[in-house]
PDB file of N, CA and C in Angstrom:
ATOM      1  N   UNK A   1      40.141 -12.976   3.655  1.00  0.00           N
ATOM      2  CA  UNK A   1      38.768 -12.908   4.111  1.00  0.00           C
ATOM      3  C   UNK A   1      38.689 -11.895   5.239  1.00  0.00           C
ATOM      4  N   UNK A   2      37.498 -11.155   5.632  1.00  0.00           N
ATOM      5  CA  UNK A   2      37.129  -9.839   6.278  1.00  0.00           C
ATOM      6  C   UNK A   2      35.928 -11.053   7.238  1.00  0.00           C
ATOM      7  N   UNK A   3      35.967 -10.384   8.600  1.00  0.00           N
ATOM      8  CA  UNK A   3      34.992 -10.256   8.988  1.00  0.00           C
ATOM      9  C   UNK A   3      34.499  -8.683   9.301  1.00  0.00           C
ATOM     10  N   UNK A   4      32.931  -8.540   9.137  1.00  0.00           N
ATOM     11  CA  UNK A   4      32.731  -7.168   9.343  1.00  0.00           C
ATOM     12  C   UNK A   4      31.361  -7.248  10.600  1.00  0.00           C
ATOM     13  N   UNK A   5      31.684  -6.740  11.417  1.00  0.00           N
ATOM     14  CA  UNK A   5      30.702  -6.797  12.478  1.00  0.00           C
ATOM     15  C   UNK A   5      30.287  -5.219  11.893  1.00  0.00           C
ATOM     16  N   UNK A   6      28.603  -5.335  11.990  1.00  0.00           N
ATOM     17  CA  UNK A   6      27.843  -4.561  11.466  1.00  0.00           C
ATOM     18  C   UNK A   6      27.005  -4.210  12.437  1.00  0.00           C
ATOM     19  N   UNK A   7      26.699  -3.178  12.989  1.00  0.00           N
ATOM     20  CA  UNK A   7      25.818  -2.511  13.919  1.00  0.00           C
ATOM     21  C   UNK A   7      24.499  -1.564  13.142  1.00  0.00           C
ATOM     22  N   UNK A   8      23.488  -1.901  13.598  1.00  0.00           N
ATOM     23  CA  UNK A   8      22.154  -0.869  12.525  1.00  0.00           C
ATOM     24  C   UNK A   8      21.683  -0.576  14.066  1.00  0.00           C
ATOM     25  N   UNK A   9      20.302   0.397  13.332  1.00  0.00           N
ATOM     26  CA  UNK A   9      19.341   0.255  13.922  1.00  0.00           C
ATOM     27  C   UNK A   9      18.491  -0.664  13.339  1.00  0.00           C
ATOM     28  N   UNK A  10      17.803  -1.133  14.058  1.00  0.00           N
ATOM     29  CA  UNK A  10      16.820  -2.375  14.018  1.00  0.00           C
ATOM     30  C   UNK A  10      15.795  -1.683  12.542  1.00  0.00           C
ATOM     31  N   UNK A  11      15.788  -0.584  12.735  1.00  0.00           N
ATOM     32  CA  UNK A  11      14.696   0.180  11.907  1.00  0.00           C
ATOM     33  C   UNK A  11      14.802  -0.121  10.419  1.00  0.00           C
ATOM     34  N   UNK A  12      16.530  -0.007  10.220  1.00  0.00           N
ATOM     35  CA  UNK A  12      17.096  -0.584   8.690  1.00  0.00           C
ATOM     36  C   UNK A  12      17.937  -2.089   8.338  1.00  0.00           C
ATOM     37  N   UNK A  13      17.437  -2.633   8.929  1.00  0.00           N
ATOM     38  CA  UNK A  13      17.838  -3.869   9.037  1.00  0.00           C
ATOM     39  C   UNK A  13      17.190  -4.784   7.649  1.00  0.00           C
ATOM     40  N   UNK A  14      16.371  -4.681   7.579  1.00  0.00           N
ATOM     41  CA  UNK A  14      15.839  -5.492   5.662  1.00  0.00           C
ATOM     42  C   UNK A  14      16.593  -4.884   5.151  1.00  0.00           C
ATOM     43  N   UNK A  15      16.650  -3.213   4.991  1.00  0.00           N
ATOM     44  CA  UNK A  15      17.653  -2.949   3.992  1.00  0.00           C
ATOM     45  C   UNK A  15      18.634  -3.254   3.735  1.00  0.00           C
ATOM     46  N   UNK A  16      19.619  -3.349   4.963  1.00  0.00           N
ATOM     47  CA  UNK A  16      21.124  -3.744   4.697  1.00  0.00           C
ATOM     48  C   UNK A  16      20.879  -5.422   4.507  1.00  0.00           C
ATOM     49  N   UNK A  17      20.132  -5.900   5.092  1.00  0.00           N
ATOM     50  CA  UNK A  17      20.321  -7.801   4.570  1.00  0.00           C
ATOM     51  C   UNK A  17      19.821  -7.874   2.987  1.00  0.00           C
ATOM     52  N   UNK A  18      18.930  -6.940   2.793  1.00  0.00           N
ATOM     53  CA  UNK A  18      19.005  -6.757   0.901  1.00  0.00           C
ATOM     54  C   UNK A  18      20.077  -6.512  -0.174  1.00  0.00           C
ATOM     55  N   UNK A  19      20.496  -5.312   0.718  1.00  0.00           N
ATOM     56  CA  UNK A  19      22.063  -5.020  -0.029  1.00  0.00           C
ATOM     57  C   UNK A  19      23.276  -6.244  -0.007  1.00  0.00           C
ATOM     58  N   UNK A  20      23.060  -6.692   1.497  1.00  0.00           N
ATOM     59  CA  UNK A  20      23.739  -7.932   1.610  1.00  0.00           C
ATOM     60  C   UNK A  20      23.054  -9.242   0.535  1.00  0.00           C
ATOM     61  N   UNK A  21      21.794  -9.413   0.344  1.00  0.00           N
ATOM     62  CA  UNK A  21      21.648 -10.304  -1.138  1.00  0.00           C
ATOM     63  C   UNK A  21      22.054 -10.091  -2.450  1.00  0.00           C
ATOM     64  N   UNK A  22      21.883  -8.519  -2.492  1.00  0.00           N
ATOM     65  CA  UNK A  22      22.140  -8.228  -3.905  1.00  0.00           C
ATOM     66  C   UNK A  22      23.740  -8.116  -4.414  1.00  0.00           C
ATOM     67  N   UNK A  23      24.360  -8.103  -3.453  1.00  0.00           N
ATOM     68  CA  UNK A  23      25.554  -8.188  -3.437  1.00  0.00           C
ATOM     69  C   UNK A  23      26.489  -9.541  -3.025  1.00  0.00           C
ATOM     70  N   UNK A  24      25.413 -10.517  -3.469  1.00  0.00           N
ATOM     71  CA  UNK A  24      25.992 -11.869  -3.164  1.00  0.00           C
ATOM     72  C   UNK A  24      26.448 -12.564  -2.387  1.00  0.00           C
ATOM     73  N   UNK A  25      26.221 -11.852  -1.179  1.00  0.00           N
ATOM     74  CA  UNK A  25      27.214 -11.894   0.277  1.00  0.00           C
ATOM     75  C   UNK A  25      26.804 -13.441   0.807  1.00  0.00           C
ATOM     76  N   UNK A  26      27.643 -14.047   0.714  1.00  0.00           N
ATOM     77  CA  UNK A  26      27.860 -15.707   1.347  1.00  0.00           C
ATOM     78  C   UNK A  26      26.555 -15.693   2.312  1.00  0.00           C
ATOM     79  N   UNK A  27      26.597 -15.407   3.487  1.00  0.00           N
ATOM     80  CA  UNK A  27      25.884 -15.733   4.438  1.00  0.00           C
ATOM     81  C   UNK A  27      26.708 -14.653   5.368  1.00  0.00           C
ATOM     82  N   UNK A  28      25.668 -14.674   6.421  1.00  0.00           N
ATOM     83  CA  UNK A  28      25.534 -13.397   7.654  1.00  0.00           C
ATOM     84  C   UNK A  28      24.600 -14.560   9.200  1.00  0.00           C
ATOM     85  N   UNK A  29      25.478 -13.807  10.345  1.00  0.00           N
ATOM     86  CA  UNK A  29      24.321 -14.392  11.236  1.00  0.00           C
ATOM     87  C   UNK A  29      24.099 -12.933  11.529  1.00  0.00           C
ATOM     88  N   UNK A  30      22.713 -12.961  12.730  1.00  0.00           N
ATOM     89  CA  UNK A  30      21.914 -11.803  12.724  1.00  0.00           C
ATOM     90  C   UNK A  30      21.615 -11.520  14.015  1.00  0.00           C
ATOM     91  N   UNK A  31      22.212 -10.799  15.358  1.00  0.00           N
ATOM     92  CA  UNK A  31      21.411 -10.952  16.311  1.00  0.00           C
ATOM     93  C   UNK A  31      20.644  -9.734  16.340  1.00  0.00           C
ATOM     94  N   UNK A  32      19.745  -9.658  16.880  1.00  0.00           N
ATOM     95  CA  UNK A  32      18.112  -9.269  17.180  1.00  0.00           C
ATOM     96  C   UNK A  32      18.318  -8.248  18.311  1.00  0.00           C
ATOM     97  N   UNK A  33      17.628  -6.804  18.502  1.00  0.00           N
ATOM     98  CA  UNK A  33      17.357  -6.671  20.118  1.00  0.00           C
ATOM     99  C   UNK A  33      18.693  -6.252  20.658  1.00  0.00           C
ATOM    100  N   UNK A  34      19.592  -6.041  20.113  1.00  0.00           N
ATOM    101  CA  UNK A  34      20.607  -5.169  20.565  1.00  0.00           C
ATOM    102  C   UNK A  34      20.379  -3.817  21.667  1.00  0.00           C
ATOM    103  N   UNK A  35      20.515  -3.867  22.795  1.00  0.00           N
ATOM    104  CA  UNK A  35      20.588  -2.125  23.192  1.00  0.00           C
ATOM    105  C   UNK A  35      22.309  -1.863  23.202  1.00  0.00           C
ATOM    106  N   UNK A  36      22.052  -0.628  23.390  1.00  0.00           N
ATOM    107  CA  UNK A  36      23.365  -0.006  23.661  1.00  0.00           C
ATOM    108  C   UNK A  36      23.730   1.672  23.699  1.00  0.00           C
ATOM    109  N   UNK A  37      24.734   2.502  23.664  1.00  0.00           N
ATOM    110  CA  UNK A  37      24.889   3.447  23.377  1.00  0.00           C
ATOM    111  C   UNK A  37      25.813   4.107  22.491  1.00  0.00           C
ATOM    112  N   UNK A  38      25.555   4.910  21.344  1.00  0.00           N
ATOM    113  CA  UNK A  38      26.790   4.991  20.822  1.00  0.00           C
ATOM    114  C   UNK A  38      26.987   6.472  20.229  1.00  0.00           C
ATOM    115  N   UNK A  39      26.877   7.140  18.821  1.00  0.00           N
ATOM    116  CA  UNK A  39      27.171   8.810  18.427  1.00  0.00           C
ATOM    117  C   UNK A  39      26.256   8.972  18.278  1.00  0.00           C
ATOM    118  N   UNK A  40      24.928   8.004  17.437  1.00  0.00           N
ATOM    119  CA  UNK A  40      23.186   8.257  17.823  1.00  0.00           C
ATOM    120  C   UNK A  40      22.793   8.461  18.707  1.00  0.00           C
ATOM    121  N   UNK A  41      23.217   7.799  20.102  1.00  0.00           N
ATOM    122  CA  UNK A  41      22.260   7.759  21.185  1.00  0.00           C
ATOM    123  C   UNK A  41      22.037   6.526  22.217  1.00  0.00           C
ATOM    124  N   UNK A  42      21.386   6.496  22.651  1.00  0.00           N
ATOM    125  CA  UNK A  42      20.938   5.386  23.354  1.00  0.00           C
ATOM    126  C   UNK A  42      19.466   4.194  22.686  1.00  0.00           C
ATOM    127  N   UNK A  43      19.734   3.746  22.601  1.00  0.00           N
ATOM    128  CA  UNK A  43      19.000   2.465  22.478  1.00  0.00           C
ATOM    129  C   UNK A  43      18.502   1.411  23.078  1.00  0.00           C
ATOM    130  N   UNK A  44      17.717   1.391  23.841  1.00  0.00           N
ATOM    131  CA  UNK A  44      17.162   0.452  24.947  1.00  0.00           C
ATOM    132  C   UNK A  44      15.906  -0.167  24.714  1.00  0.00           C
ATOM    133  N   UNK A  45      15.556   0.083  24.011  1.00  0.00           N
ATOM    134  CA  UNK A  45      13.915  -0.743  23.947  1.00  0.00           C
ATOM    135  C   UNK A  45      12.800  -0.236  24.625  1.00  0.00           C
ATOM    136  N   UNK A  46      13.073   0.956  25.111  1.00  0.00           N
ATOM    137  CA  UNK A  46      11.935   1.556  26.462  1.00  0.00           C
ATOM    138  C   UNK A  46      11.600   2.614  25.861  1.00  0.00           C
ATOM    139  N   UNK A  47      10.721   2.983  27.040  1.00  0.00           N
ATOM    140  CA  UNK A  47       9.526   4.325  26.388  1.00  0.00           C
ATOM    141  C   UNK A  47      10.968   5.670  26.258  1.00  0.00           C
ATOM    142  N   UNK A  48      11.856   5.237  27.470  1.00  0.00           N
ATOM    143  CA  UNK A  48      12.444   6.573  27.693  1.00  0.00           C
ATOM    144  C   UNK A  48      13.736   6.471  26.362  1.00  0.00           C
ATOM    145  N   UNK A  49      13.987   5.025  26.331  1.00  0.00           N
ATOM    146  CA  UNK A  49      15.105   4.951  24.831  1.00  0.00           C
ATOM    147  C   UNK A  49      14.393   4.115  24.191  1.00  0.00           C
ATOM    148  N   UNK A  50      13.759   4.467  23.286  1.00  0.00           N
ATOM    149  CA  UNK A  50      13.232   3.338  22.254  1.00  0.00           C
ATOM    150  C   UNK A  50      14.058   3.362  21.518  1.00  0.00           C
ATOM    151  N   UNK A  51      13.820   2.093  20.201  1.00  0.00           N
ATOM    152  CA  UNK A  51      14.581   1.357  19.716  1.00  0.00           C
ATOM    153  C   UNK A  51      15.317   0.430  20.162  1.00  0.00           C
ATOM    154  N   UNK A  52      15.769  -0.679  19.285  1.00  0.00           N
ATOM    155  CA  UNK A  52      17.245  -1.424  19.554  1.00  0.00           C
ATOM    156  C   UNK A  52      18.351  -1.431  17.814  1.00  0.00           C
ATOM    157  N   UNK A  53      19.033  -1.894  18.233  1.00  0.00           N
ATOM    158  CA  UNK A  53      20.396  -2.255  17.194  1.00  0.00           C
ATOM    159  C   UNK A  53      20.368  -3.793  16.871  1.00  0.00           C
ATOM    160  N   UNK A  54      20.705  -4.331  16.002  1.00  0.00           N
ATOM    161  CA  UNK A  54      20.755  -5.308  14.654  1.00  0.00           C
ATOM    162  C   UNK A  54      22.442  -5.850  14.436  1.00  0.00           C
ATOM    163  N   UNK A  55      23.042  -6.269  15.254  1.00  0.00           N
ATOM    164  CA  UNK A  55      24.244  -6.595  14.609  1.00  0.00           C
ATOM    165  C   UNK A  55      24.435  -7.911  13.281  1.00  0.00           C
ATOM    166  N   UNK A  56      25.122  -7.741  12.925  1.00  0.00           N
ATOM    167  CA  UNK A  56      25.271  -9.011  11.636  1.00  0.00           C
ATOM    168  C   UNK A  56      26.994  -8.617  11.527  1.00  0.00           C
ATOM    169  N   UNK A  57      26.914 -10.266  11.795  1.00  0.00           N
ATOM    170  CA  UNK A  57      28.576 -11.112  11.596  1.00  0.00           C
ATOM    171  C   UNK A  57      28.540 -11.449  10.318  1.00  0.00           C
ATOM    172  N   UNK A  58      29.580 -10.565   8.995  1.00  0.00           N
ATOM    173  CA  UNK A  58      29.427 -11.102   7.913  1.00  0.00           C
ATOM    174  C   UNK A  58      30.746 -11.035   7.484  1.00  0.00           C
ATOM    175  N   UNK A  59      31.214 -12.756   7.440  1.00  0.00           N
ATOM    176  CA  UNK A  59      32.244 -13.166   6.526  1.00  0.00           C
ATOM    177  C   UNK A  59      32.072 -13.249   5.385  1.00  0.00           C
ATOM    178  N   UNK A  60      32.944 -11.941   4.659  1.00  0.00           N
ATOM    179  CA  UNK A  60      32.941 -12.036   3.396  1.00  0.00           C
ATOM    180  C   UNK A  60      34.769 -11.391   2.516  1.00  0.00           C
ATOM    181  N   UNK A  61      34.968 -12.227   1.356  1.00  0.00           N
ATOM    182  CA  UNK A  61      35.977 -12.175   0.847  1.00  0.00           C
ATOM    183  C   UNK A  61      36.455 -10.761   0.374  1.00  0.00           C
ATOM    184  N   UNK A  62      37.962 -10.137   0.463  1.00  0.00           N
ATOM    185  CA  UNK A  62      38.186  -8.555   0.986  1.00  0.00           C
ATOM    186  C   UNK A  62      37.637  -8.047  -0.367  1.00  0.00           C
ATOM    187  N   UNK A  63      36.897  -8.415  -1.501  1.00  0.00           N
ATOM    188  CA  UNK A  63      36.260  -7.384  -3.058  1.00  0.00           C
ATOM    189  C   UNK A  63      35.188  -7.471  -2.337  1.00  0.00           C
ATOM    190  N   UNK A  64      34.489  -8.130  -1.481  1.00  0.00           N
ATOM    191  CA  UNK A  64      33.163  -7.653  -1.500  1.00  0.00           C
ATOM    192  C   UNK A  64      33.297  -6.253  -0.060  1.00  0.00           C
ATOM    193  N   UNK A  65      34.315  -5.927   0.646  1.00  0.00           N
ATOM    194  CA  UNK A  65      33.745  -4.879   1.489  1.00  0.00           C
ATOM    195  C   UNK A  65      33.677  -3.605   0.806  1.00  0.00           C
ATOM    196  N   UNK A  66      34.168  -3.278  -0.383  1.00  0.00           N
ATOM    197  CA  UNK A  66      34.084  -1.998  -0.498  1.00  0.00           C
ATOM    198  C   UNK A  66      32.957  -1.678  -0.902  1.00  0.00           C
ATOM    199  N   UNK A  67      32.884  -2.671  -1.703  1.00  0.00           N
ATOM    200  CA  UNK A  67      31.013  -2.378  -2.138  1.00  0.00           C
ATOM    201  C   UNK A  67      29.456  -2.606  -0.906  1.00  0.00           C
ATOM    202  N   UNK A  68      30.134  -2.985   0.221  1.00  0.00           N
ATOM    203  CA  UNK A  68      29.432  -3.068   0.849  1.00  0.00           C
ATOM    204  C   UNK A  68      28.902  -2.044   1.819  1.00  0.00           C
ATOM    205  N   UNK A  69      30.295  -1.384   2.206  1.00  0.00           N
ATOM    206  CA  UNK A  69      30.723   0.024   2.483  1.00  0.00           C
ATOM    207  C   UNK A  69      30.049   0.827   1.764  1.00  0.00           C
ATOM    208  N   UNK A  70      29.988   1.303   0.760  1.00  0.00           N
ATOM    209  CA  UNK A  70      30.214   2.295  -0.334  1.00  0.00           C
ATOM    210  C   UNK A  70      27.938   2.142  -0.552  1.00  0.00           C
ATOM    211  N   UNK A  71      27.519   1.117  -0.060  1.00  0.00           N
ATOM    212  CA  UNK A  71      26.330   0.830  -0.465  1.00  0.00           C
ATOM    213  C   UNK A  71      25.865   1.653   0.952  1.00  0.00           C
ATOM    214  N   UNK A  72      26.050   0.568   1.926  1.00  0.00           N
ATOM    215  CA  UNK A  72      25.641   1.379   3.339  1.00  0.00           C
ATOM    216  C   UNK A  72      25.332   2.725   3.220  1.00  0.00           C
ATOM    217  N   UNK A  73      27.230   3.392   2.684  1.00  0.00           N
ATOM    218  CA  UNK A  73      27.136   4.721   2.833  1.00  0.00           C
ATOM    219  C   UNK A  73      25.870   5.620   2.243  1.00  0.00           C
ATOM    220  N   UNK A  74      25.967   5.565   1.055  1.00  0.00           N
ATOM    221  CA  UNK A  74      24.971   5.686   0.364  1.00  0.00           C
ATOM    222  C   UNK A  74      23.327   5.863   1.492  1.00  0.00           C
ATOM    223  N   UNK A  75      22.809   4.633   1.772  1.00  0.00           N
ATOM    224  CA  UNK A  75      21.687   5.101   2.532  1.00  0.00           C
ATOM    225  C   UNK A  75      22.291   6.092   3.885  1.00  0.00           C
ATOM    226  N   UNK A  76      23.076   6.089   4.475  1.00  0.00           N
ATOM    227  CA  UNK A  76      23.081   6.547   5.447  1.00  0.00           C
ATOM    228  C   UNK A  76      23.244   8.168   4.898  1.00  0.00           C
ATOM    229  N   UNK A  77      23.710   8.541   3.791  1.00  0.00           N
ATOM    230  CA  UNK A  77      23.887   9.865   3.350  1.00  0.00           C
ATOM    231  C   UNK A  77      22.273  10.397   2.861  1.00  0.00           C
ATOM    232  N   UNK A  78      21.193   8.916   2.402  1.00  0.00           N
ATOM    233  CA  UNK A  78      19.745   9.698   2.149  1.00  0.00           C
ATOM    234  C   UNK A  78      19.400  10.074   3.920  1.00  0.00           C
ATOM    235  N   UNK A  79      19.865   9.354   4.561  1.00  0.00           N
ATOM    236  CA  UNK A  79      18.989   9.740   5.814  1.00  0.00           C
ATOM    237  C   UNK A  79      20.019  10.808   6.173  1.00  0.00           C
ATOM    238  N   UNK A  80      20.876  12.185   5.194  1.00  0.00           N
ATOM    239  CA  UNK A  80      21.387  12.682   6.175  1.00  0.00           C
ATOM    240  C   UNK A  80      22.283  12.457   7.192  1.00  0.00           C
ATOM    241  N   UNK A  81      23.010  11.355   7.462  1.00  0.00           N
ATOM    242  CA  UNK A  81      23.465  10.876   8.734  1.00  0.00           C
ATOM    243  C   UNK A  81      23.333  10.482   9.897  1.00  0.00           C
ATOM    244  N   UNK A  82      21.523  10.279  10.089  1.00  0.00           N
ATOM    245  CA  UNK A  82      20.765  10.498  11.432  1.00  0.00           C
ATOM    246  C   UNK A  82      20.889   8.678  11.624  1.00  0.00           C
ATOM    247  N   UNK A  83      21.114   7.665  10.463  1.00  0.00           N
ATOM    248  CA  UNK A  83      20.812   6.473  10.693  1.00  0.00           C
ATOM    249  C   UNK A  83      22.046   6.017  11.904  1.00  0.00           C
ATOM    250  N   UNK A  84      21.793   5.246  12.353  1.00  0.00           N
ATOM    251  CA  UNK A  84      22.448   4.639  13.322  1.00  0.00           C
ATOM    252  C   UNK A  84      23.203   3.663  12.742  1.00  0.00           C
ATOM    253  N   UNK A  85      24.451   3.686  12.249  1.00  0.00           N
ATOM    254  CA  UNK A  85      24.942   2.145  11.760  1.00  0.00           C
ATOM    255  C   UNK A  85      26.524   2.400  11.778  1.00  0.00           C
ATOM    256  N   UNK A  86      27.449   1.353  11.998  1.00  0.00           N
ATOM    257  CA  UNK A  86      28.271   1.762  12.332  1.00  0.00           C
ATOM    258  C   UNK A  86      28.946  -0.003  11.927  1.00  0.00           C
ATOM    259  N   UNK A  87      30.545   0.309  11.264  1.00  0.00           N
ATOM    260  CA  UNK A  87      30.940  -1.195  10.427  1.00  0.00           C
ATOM    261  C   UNK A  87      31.915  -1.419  11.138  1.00  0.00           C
ATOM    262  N   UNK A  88      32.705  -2.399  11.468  1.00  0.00           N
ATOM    263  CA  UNK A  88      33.974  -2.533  11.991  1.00  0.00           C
ATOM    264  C   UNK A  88      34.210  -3.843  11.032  1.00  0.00           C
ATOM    265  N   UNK A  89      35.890  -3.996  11.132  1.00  0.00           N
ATOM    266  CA  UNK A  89      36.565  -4.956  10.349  1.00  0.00           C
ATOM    267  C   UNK A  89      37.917  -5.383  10.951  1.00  0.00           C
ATOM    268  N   UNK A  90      37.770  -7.355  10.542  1.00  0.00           N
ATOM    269  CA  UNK A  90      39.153  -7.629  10.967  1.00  0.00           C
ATOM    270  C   UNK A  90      39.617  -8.815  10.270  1.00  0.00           C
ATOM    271  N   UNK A  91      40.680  -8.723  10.393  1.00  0.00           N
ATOM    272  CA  UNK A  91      40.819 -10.247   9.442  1.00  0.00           C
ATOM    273  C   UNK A  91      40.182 -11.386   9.718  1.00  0.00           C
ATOM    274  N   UNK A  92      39.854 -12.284   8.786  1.00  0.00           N
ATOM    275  CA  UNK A  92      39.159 -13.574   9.218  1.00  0.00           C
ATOM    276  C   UNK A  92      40.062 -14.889   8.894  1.00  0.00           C
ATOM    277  N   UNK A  93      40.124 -16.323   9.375  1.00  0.00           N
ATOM    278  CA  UNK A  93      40.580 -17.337   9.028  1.00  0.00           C
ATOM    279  C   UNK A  93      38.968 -18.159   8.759  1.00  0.00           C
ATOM    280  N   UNK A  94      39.231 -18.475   7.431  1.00  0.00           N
ATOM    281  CA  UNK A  94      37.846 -19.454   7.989  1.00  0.00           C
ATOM    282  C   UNK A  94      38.602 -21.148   8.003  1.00  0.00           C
ATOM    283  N   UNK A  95      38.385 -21.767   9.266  1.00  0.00           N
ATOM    284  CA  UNK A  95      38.904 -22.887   9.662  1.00  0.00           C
ATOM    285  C   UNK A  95      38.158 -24.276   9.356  1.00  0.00           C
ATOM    286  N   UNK A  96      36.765 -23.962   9.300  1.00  0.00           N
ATOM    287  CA  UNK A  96      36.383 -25.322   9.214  1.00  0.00           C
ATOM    288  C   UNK A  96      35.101 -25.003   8.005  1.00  0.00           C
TER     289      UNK A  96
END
């Protein structure tokens, strides 16, 4: 099992929890309202950085990341590369 901490912009956030349905993905939690800074930019919620970031904690079994990957990529290549999203991965135990 993978956990994949998922970073968006807030802007594409239905999309990727769609891809995450259509792709059967167990369950995801979702926090909201993220700022931060990262190869996009800054993100703060203000006039001077608008926007925020979308993280989602999604445990899912290691066949579903590539396709999950490989989907992301995909939009982030229509927007050119300008989208803000960014995946990380690590092993998971699920304990209880």
């Amino acid at each position: 099992m993978k956990l994949l901490f998922l970073i968006c912009e807030s802007a594409v956030e239905s999309a990727v929890i769609s891809i995450l349905r259509e792709l059967d993905v167990p369950g995801y939690t979702r926090l909201s309202n993220a700022i931060g800074n990262g190869r996009q930019g800054r993100r703060e919620g203000s006039p001077v950085w608008p926007g925020t970031n979308s993280l989602l904690l999604i445990g899912v079994p290691e066949n579903l990341v590539t396709p999950i990957v490989e989907r992301l990529r995909a939009i982030s290549e229509d927007r050119e590369g300008r989208m803000a999203i960014k995946i990380f991965s690590v092993n998971a135990e699920d304990l209880l």
